[in-house]
Structure formats: structure tokens, C-alpha cells
Protein backbone atom coordinates (compact mmCIF):
# COMPACT_ATOMS: atom_id res chain seq x y z
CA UNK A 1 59.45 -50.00 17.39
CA UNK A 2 55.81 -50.19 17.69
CA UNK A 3 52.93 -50.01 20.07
CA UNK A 4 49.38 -51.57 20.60
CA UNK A 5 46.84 -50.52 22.23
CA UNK A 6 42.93 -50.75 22.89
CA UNK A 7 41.01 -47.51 22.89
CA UNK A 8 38.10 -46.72 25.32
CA UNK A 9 35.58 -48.68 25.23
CA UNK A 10 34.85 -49.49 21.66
CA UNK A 11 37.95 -52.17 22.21
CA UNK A 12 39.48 -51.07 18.63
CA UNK A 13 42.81 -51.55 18.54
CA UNK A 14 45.72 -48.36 17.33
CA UNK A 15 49.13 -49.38 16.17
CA UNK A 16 51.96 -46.95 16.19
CA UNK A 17 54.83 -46.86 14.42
CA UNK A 18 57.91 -46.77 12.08
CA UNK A 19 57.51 -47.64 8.24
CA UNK A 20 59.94 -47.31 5.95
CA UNK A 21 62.49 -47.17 8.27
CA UNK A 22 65.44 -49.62 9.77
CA UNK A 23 66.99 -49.41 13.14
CA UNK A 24 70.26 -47.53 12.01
CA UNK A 25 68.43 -44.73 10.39
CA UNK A 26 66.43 -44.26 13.73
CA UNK A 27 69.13 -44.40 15.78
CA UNK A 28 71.25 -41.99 13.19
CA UNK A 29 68.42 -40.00 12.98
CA UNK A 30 69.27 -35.82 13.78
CA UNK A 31 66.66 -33.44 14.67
CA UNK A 32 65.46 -30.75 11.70
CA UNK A 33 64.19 -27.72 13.43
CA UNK A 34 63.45 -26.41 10.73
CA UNK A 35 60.75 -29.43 9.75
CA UNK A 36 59.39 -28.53 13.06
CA UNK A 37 59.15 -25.05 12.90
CA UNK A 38 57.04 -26.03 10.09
CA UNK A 39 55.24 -28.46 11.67
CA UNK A 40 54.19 -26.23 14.14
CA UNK A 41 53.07 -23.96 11.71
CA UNK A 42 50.31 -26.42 10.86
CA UNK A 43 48.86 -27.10 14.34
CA UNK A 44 45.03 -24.87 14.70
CA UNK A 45 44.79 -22.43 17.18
CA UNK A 46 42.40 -23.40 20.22
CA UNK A 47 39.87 -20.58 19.19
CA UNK A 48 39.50 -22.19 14.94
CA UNK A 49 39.56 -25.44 16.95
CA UNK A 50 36.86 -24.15 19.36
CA UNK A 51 34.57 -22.54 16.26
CA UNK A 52 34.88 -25.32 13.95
CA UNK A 53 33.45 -27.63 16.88
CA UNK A 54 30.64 -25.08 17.80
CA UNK A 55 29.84 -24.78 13.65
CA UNK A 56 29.91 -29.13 13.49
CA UNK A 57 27.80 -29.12 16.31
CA UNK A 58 30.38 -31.38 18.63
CA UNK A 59 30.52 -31.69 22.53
CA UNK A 60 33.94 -32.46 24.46
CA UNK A 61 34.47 -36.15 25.34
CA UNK A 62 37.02 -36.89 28.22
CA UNK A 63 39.31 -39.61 27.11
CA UNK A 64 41.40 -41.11 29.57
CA UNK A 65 45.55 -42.00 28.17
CA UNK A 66 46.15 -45.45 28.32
CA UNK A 67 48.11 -47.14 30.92
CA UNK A 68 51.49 -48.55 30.08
């Protein structure tokens, strides 16, 4: 239900998860397209991405995903 992880090389460490939440209602748990429709909605578009970066003054990191 959860997962740890380090990140790069600060070594801080990222905990997903599920609050709030028992294992029936995940495992009951339907889709709502609708919730992601909306969701979607939400998600900036690479070029207000790209300006807000350029306006902030930030440069691209790589970051590597973590192995399993």
C-alpha cells in the first residue's frame, strides 16, 4: 500500500500512499472518468510550463526514476 524511496542524491526519503482508505474500498474502487476528465483539465500545457520556467529563471535538471 505504500512505497519508500530515496531521491537523488540529497538521500531524502518520499513516501507514497493511501490515507484514509482500507483495503476493501481499494479493491472496490471503480474508475470516474469524469474525475479524470477533470483532472486532466488541470495539468499546464508544455508552452505555460516552458514560460513560467524562462520568467523564474530555472534550468532543466535530468532526474533519473528510481530502480525497483
Amino acid at each position: 500500500m505504500f512505497n519508500v524511496a530515496r531521491t537523488g542524491t540529497s538521500g531524502t526519503t518520499v513516501t507514497t500512499g493511501v490515507r484514509g482508505l482500507d483495503a476493501e474500498q481499494i479493491n472496490n474502487a471503480q474508475p470516474n472518468a469524469a474525475e479524470l476528465s477533470k483532472m486532466a483539465s488541470f495539468a499546464a500545457t508544455r508552452e505555460a510550463s516552458s514560460g513560467f520556467a524562462k520568467r523564474a529563471k530555472l534550468q532543466a535538471r535530468p532526474v533519473d526514476y528510481p530502480t525497483p
